[in-house]
Protein backbone atom coordinates (compact mmCIF):
# COMPACT_ATOMS: atom_id res chain seq x y z
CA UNK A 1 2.69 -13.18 -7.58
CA UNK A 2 4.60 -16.24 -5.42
CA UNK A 3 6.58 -15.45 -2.20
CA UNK A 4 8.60 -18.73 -1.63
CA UNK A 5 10.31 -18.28 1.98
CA UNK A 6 12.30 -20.70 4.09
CA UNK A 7 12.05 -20.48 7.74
CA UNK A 8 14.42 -19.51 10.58
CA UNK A 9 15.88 -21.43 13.28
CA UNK A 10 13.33 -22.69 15.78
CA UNK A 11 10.98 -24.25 13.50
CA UNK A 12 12.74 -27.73 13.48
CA UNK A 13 11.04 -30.25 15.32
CA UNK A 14 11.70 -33.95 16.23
CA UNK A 15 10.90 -36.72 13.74
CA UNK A 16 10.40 -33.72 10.83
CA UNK A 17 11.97 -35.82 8.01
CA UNK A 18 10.43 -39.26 9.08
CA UNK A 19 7.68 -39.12 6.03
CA UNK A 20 10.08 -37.68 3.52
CA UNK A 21 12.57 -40.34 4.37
CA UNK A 22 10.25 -42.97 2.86
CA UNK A 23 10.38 -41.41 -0.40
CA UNK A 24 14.11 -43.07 -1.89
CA UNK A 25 15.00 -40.26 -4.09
CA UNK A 26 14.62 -37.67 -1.03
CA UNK A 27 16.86 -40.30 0.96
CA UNK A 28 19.12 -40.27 -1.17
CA UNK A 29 19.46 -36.88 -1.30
CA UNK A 30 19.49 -36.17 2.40
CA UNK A 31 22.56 -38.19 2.46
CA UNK A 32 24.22 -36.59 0.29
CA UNK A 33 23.27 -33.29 2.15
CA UNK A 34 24.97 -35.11 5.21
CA UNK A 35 28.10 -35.61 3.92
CA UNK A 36 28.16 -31.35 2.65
CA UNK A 37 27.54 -30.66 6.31
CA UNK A 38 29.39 -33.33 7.73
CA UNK A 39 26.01 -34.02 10.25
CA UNK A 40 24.26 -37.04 10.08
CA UNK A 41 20.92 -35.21 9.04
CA UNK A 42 19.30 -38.38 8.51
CA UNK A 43 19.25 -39.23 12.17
CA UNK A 44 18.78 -35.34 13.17
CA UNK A 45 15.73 -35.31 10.73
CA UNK A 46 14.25 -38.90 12.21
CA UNK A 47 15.29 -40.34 15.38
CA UNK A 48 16.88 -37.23 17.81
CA UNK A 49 14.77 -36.02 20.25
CA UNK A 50 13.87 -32.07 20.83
CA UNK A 51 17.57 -31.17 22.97
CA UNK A 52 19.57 -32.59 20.04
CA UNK A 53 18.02 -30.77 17.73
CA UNK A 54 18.00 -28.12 19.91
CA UNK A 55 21.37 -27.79 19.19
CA UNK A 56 22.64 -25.02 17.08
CA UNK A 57 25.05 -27.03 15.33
CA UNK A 58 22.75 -29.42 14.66
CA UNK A 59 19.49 -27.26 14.14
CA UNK A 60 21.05 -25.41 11.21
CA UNK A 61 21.75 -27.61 8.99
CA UNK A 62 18.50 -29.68 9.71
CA UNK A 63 16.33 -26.67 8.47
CA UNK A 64 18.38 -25.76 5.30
CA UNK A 65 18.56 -29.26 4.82
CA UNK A 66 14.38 -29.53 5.03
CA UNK A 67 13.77 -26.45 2.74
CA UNK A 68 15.89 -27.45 0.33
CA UNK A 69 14.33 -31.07 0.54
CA UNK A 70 11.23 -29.50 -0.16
CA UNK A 71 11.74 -27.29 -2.59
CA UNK A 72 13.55 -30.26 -4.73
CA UNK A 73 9.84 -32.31 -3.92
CA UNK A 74 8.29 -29.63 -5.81
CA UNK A 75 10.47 -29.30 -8.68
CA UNK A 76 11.39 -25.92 -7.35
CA UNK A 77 15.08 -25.37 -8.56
CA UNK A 78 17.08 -21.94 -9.84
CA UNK A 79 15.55 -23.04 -13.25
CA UNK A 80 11.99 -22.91 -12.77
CA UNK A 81 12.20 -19.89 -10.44
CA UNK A 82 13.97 -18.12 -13.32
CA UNK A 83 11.43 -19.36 -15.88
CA UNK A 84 8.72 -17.94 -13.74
CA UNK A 85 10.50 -14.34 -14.06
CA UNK A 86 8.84 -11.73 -12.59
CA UNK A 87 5.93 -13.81 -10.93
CA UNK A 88 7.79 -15.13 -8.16
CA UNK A 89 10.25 -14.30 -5.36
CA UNK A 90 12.24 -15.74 -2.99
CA UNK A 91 13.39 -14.94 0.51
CA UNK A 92 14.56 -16.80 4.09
CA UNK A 93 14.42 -15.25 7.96
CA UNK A 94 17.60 -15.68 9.39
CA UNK A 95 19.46 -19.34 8.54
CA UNK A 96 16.64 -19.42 6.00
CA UNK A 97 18.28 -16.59 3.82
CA UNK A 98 20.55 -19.48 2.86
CA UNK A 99 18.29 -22.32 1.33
CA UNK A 100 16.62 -19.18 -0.21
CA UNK A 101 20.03 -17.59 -2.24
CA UNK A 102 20.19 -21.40 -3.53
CA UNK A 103 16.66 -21.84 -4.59
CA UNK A 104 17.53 -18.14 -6.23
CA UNK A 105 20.33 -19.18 -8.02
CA UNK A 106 23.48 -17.43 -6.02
CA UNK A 107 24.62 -21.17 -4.13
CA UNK A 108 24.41 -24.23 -5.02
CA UNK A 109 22.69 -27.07 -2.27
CA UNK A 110 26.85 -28.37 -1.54
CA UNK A 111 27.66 -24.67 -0.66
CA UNK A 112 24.73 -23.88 1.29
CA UNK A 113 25.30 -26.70 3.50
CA UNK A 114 29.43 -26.33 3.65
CA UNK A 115 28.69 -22.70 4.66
CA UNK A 116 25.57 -23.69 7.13
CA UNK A 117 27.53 -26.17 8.81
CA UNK A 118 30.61 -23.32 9.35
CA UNK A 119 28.17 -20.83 10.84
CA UNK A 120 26.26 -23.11 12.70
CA UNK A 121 29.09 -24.52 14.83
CA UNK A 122 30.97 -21.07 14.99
CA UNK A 123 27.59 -19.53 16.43
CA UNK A 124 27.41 -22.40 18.65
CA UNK A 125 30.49 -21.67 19.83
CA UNK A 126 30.13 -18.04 20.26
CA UNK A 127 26.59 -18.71 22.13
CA UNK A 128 28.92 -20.95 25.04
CA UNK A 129 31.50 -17.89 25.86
CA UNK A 130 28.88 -16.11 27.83
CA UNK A 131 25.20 -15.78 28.99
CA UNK A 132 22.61 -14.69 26.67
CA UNK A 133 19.65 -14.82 25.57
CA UNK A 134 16.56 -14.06 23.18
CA UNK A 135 13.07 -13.44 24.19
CA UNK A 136 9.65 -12.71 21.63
CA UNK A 137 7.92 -9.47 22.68
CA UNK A 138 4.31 -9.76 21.47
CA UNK A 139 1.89 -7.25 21.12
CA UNK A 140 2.46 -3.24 22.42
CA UNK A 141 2.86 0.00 20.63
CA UNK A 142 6.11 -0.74 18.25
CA UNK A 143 8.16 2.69 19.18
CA UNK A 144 7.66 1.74 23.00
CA UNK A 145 8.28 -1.38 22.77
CA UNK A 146 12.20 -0.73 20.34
CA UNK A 147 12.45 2.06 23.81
CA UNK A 148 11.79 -0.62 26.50
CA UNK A 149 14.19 -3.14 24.48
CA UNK A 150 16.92 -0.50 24.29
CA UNK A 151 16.46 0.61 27.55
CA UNK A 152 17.32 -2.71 28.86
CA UNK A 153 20.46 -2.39 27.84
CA UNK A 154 19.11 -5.40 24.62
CA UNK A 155 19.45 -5.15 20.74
CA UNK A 156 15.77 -5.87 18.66
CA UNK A 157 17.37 -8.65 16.91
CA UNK A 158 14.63 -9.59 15.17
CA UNK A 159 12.01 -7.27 13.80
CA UNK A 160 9.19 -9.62 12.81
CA UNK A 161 6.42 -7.60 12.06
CA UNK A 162 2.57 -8.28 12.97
CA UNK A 163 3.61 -6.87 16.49
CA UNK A 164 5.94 -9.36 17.14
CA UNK A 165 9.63 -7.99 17.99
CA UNK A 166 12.36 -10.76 19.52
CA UNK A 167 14.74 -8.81 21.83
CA UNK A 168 18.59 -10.09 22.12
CA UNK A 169 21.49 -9.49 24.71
CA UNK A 170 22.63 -11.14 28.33
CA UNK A 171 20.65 -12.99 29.62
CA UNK A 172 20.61 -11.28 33.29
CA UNK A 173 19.01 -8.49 31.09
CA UNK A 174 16.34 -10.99 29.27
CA UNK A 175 15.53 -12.20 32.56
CA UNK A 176 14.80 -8.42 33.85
CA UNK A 177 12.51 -7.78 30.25
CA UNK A 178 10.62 -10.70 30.97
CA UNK A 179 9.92 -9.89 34.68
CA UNK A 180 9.00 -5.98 33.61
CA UNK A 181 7.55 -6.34 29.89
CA UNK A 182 6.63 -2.88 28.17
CA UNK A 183 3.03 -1.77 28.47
CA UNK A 184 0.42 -4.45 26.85
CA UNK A 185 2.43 -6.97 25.62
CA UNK A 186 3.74 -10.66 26.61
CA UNK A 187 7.37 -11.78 26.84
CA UNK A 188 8.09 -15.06 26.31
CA UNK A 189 11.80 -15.94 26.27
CA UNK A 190 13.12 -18.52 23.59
CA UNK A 191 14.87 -21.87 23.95
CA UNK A 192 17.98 -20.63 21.81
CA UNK A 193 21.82 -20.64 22.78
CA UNK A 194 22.28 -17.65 22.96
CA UNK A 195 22.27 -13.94 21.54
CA UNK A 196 21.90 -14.31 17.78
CA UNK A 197 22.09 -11.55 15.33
CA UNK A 198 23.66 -9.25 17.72
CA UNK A 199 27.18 -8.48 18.57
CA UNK A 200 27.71 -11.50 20.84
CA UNK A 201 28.38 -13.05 17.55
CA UNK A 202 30.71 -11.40 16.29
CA UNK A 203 33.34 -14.06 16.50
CA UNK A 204 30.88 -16.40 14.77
CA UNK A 205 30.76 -13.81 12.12
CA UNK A 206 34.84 -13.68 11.86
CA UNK A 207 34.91 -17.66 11.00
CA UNK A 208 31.86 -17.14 8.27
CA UNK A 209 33.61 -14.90 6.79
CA UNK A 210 36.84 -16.48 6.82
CA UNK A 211 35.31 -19.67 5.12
CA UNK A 212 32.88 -17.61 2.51
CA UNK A 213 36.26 -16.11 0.87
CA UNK A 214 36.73 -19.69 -0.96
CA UNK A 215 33.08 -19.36 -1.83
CA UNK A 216 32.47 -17.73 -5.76
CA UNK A 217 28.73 -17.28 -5.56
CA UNK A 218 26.73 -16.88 -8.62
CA UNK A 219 24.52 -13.69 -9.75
CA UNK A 220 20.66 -14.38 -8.84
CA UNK A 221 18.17 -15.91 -11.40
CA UNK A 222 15.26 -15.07 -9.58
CA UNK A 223 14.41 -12.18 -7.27
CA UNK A 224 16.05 -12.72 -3.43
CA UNK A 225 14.84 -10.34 -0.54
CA UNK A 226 17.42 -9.94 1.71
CA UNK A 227 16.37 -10.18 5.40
CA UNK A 228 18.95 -7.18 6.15
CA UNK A 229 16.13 -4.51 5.05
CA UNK A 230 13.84 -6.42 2.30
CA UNK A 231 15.99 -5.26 -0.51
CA UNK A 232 15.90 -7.30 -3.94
CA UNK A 233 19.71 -8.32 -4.16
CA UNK A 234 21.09 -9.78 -7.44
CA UNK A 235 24.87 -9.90 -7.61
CA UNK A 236 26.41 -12.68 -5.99
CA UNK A 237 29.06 -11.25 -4.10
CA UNK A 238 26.86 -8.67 -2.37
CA UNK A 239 24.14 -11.93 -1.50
CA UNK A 240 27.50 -13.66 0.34
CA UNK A 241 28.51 -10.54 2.00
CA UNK A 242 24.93 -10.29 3.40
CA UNK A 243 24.66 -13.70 4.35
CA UNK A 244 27.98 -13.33 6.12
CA UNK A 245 26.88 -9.96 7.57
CA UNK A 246 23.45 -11.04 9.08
CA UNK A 247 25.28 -12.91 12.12
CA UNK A 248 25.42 -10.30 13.61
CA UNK A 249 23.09 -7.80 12.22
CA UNK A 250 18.95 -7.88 12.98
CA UNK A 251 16.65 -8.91 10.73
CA UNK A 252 14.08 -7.17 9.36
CA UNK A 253 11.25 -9.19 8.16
CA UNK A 254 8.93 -6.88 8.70
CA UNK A 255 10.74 -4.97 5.79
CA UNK A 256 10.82 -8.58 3.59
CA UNK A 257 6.75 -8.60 4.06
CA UNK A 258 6.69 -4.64 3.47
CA UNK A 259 8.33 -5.57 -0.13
CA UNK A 260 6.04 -8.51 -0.71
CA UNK A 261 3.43 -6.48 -0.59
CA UNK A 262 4.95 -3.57 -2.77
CA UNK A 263 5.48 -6.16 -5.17
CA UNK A 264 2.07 -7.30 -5.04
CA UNK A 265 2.47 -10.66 -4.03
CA UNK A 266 -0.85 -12.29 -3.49
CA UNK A 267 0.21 -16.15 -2.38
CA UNK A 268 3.53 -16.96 0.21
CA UNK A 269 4.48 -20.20 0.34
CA UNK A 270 6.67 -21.67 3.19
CA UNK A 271 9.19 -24.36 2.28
CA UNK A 272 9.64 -27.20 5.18
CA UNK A 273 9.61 -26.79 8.13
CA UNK A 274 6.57 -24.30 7.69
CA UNK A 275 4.05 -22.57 10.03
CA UNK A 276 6.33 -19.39 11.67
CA UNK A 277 6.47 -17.32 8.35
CA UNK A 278 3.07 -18.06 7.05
CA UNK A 279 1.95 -17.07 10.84
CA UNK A 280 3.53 -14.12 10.53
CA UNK A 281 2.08 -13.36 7.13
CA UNK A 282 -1.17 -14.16 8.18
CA UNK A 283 -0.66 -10.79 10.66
CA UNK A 284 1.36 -8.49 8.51
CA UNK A 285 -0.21 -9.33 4.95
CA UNK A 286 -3.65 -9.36 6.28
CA UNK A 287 -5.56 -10.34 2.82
CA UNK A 288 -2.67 -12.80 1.05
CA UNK A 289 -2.66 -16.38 0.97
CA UNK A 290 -0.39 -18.59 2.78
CA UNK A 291 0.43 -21.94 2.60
CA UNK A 292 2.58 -24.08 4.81
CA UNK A 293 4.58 -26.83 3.97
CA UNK A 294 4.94 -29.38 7.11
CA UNK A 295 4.39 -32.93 5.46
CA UNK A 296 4.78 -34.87 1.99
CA UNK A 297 0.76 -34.78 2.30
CA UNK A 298 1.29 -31.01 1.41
CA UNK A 299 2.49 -31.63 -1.63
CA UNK A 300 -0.36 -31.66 -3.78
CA UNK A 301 -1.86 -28.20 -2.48
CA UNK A 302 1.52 -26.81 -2.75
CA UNK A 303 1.87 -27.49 -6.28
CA UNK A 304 -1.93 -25.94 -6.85
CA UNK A 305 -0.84 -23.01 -4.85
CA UNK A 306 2.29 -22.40 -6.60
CA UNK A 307 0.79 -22.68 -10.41
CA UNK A 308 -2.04 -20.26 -8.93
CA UNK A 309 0.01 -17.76 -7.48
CA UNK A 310 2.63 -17.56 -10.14
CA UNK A 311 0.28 -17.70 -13.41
């Protein structure tokens, strides 16, 4: 069984479209995906340098905008995953939960980036109205480590799995976890705006939801995992509500692998820009395949992975 996932934010990097970009059709398209998120992704993808894209209002729509890029380069649309039925699911950490309810079916690529472009400026703007912060905590006993996080007055805003929790709140109180991590592990703080998926962005959340009540999104047509707590979610509605939700809620990958592996998935392939999720499936899903797309010269594997792991 296929796991397609999309990756969060933090995996863009400089130049990441530059190879694409010299395919016309996937031009083309990236235009178009512009104009939906009213960005110039062509210049975000090719020439701006790591603080631009940096940016949250630029660094969301560059990675839904690269999944979905990728996923079209393989011929992976709502169709296909929907003629592959029960051998293949889909699912996306964080920003990536929205390239993923499109590839499943419930959006379609103009209201993933309408919607990606609302949430990635309100968040931006929620990130500026006061300090915080978000740091990885790797390694450590999980209970002691949620204890230490709480106990620093933080949220565990991200629950990655293969010992790897990311730890959200002001950043006075980041500052403090990094200086005193819990026993046996490392803290490294993260080059983010600010406090996602905690309650800091709560007025981020307010505007998302605002703008996702013009939205009508259609019933799944392949399996999504919602990052909320790795449940398969199929009605529309209820993927939107999520999507809206998750601002300000943690995620829970760990509970996303958990039901990859209940569902026996034996291959996980990570849509552009790839390497965090496959990392992290190389520690929780000791045993399964991975594959990571980062280049056009990844195609070809790709496409042997995908007819191998969804036969």
């Amino acid at each position: 069984m296929l796991a397609i996932v999309c990756p969060g934010q933090g995996s863009q990097t400089p130049g990441l479209l530059t190879e694409w970009l010299e395919d016309q059709e996937a031009a083309d398209l990236l235009v178009e995906f512009s104009e939906y998120a009213g960005t110039d992704l062509t210049a975000h993808g090719t020439a701006s340098d790591e603080d631009t894209i940096r940016d949250t209002a630029v660094a969301q729509p560059l990675i839904v905008a690269a999944s979905l890029l990728s996923a079209q380069s393989l011929g992976l649309t709502p169709q296909r995953l929907a003629d592959m039925g029960d051998k293949v699911l889909v699912s996306g950490h964080s920003v990536g939960e929205i390239p993923a309810a499109t590839l499943a079916g419930a959006l379609s690529p103009r209201q993933a980036l309408e919607l990606i472009a609302v949430r990635a400026r309100a968040m931006a703007e929620a990130a500026a109205a006061a300090p915080s912060g978000m740091a990885a905590v790797l390694g450590g006993v999980e209970d002691e480590v949620l204890a230490s996080i709480e106990a620093s007055g933080l949220t565990p805003a991200n629950v990655n799995g293969g010992g790897q929790i990311v730890a959200a709140g002001a950043q006075a109180s980041i500052d403090q976890l990094a200086e005193n991590p819990p026993t046996r592990t490392r803290v490294i703080p993260l080059k983010v705006a600010g406090a996602f998926h905690t309650e800091y962005m709560a007025p981020a959340q307010e505007v998302l939801a605002a703008a996702s009540e013009s939205v009508r999104a259609a019933d799944t047509s392949a399996a999504l995992l919602s990052n909320r707590d790795g449940a398969q979610v199929h009605a529309g509605p209820e993927v939107l509500s999520r999507i809206v939700d998750q601002v300000t809620r943690p995620v829970r990958w760990d509970q996303c692998m958990e039901a990859m592996r209940t569902a026996g998935v034996t291959g996980v392939l990570e849509l552009l820009p790839g390497g965090t999720l496959s990392g992290l499936a190389k520690r929780g899903l000791k045993g399964t395949k991975t594959l990571a797309v980062k280049s056009p010269a990844d195609l070809s594997a790709a496409a042997d992975f995908i007819a191998e792991h969804s036969a």
